[in-house]
C-alpha atoms as a PDB file:
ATOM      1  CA  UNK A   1     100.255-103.504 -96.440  1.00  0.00           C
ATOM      2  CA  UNK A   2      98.324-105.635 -99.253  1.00  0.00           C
ATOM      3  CA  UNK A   3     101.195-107.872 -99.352  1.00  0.00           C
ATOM      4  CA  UNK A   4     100.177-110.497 -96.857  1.00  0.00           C
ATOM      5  CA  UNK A   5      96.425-110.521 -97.595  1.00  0.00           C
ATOM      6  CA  UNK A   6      97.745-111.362-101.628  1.00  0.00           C
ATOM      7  CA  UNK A   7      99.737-113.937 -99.915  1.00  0.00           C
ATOM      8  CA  UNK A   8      97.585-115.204 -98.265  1.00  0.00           C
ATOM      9  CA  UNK A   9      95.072-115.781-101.355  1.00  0.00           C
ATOM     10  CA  UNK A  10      92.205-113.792 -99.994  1.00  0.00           C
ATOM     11  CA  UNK A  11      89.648-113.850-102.782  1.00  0.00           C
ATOM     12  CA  UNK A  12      86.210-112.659-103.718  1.00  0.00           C
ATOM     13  CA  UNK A  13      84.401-109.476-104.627  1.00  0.00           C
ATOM     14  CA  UNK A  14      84.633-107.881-100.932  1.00  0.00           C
ATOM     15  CA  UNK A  15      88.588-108.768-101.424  1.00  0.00           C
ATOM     16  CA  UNK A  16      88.739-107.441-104.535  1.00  0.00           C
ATOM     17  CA  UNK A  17      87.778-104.103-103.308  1.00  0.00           C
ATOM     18  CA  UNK A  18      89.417-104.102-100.202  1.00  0.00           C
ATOM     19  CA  UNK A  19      92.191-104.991-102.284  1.00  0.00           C
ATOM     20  CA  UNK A  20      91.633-101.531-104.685  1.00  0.00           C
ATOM     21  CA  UNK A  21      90.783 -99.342-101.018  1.00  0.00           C
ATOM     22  CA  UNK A  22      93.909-100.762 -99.476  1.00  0.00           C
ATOM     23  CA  UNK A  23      96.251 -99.578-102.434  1.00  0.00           C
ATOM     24  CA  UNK A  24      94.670 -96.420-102.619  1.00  0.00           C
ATOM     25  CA  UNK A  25      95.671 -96.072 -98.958  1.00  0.00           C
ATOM     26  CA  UNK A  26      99.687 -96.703-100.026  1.00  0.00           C
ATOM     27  CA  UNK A  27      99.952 -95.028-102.695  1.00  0.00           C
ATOM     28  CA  UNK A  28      98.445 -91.992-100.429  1.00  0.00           C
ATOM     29  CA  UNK A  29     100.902 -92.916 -97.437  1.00  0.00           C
ATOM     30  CA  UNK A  30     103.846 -93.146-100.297  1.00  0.00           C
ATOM     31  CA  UNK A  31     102.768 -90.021-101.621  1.00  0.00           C
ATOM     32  CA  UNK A  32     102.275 -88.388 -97.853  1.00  0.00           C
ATOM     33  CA  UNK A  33     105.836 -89.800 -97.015  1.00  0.00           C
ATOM     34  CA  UNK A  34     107.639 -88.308-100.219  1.00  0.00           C
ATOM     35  CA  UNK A  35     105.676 -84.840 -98.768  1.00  0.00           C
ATOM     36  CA  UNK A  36     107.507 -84.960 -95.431  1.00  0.00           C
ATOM     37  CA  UNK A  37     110.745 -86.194 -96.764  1.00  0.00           C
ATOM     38  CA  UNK A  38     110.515 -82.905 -98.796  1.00  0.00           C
ATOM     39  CA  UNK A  39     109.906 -80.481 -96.264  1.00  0.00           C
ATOM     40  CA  UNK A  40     112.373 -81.910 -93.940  1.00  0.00           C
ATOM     41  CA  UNK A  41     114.916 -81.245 -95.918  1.00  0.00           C
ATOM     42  CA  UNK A  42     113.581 -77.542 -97.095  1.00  0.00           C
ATOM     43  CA  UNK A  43     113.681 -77.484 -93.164  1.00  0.00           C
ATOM     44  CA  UNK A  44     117.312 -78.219 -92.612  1.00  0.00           C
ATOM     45  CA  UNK A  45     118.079 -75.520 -95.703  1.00  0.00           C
ATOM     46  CA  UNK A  46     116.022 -72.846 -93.682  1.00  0.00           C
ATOM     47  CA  UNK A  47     118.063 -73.719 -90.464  1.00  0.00           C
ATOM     48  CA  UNK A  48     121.352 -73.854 -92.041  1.00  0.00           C
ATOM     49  CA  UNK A  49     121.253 -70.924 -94.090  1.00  0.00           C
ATOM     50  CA  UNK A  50     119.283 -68.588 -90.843  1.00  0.00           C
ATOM     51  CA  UNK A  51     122.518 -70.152 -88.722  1.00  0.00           C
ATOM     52  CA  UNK A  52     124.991 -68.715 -91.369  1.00  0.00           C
ATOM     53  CA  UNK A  53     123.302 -65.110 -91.576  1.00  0.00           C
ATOM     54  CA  UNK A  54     123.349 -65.446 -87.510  1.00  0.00           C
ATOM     55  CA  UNK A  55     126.795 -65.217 -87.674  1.00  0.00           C
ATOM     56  CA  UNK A  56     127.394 -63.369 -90.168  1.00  0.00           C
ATOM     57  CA  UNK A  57     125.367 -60.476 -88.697  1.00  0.00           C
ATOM     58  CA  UNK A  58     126.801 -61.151 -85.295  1.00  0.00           C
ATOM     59  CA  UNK A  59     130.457 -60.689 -87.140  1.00  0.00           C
ATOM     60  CA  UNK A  60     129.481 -57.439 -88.628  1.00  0.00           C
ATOM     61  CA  UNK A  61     128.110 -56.433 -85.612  1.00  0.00           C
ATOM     62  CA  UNK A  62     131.523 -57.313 -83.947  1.00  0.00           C
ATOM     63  CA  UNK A  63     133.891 -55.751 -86.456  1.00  0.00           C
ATOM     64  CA  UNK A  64     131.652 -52.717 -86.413  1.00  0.00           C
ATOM     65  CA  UNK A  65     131.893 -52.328 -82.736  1.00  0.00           C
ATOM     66  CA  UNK A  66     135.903 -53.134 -83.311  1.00  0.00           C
ATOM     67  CA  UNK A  67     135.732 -50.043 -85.584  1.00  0.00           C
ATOM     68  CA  UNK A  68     134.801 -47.981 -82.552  1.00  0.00           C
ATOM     69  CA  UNK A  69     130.771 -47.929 -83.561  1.00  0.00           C
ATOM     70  CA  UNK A  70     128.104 -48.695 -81.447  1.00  0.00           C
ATOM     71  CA  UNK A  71     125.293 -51.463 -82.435  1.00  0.00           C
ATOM     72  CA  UNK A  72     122.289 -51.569 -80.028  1.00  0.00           C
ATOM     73  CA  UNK A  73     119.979 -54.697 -79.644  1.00  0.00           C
ATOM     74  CA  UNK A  74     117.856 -53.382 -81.929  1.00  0.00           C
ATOM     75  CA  UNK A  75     120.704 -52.816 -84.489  1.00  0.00           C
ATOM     76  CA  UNK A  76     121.216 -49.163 -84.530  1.00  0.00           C
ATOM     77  CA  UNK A  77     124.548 -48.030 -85.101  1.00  0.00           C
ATOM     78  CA  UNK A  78     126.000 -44.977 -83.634  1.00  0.00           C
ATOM     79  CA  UNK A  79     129.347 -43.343 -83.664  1.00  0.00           C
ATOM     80  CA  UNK A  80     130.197 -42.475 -79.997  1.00  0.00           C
ATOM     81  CA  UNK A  81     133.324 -40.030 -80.679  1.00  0.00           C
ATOM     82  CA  UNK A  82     132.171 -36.587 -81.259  1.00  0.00           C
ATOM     83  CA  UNK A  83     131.951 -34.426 -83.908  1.00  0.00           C
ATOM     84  CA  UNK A  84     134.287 -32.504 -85.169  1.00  0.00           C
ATOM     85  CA  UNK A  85     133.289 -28.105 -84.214  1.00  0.00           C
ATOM     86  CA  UNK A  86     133.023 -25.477 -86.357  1.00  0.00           C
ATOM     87  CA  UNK A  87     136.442 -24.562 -86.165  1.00  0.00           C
ATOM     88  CA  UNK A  88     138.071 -27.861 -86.585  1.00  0.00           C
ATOM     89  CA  UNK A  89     140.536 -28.579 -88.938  1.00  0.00           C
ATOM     90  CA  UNK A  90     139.617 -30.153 -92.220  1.00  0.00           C
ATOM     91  CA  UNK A  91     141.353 -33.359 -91.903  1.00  0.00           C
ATOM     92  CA  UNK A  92     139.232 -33.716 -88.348  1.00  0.00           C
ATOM     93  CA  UNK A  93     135.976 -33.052 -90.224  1.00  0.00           C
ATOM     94  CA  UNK A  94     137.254 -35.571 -93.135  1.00  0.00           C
ATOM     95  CA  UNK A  95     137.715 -38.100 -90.884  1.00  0.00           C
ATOM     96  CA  UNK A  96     134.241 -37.320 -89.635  1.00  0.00           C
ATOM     97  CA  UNK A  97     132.792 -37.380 -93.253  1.00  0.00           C
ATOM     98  CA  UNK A  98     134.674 -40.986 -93.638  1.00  0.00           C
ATOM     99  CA  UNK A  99     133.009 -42.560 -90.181  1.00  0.00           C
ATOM    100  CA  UNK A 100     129.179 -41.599 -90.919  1.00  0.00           C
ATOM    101  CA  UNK A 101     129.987 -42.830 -94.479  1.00  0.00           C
ATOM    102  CA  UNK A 102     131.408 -46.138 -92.927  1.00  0.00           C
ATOM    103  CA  UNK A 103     128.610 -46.198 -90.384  1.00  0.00           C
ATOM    104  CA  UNK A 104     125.636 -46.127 -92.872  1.00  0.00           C
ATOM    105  CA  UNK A 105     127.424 -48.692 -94.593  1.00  0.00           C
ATOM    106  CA  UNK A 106     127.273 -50.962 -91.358  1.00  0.00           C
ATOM    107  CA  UNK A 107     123.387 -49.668 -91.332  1.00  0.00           C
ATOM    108  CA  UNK A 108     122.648 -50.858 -94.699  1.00  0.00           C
ATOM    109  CA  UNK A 109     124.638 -54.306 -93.906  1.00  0.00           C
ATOM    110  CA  UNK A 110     122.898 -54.892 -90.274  1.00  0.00           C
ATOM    111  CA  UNK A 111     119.598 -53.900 -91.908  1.00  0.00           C
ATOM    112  CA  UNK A 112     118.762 -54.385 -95.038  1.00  0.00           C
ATOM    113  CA  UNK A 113     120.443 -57.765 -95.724  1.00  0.00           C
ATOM    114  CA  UNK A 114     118.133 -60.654 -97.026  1.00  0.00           C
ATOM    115  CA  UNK A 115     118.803 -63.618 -95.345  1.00  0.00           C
ATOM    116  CA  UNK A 116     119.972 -65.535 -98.749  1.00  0.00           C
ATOM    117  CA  UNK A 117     122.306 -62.424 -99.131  1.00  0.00           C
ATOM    118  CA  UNK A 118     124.094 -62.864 -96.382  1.00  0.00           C
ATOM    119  CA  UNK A 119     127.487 -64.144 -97.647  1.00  0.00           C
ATOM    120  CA  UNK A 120     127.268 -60.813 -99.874  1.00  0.00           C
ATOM    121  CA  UNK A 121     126.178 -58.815 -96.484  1.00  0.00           C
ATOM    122  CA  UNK A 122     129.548 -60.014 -94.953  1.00  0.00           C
ATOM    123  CA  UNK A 123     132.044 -59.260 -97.949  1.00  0.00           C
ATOM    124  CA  UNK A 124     130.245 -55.525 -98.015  1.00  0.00           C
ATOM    125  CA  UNK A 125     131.398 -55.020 -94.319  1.00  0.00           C
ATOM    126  CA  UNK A 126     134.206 -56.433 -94.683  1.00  0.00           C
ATOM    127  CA  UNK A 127     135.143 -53.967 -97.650  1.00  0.00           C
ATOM    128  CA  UNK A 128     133.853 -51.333 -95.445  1.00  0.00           C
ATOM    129  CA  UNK A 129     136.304 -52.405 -92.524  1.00  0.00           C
ATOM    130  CA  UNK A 130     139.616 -52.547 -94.893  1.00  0.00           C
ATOM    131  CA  UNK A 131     138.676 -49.197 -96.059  1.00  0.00           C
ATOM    132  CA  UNK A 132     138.259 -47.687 -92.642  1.00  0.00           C
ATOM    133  CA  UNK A 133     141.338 -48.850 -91.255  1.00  0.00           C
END
């Protein structure tokens, strides 16, 4: 910005503190620039890491339905098949025991994931899956 006006040999005490105003100016503009440079790319982190735990939670939400569980839009996950009775045999109320154990581990990954965890989220339900089946 000063460059031209130095160039140019503008002289004298108004110049001379034009001169000191006008640098002032850049080095806020440099110093504004660096600002937005930074937060664009704090941005793009944001956006790339919220479009990873997007899919992520949209795969455990998919292998939990392919497990035979239900996930609402809210996130709630239910076990459709019913429970075993009173007089069922103890492998059909194992089984049982196994899917609400593997369904409140789809809960916890569905819910209680932070966003940075979500690689972590992922490997959890996957564990859970391999187990199941």
């Amino acid at each position: 910005m000063t460059g031209p006006l130095h160039a140019g040999g503008w002289q004298g005490t108004d110049s001379h503190y034009a001169f000191l105003k006008m640098e002032d100016s850049e080095t806020q503009l440099g110093t504004a620039q660096s600002d937005v440079t930074s937060i664009a790319t704090i941005l793009d982190t944001v956006h790339t890491e919220m479009r990873s735990a997007q899919d992520q939670l949209r795969q455990s939400v998919r292998t939990a339905e392919t497990d035979g569980f239900t996930v609402d839009d809210d996130g709630k996950v239910t076990d459709p098949r019913p429970c075993p009775t009173g007089n069922a045999d103890e492998e059909a109320q194992e089984d049982h025991a196994v899917r609400v154990a593997v369904m409140e581990g789809y809960k916890n990954c569905l819910f209680s994931t932070p966003v940075g965890a979500g690689v972590a989220a992922a490997y959890e339900c996957e564990i859970l899956r391999t187990s199941f089946t």
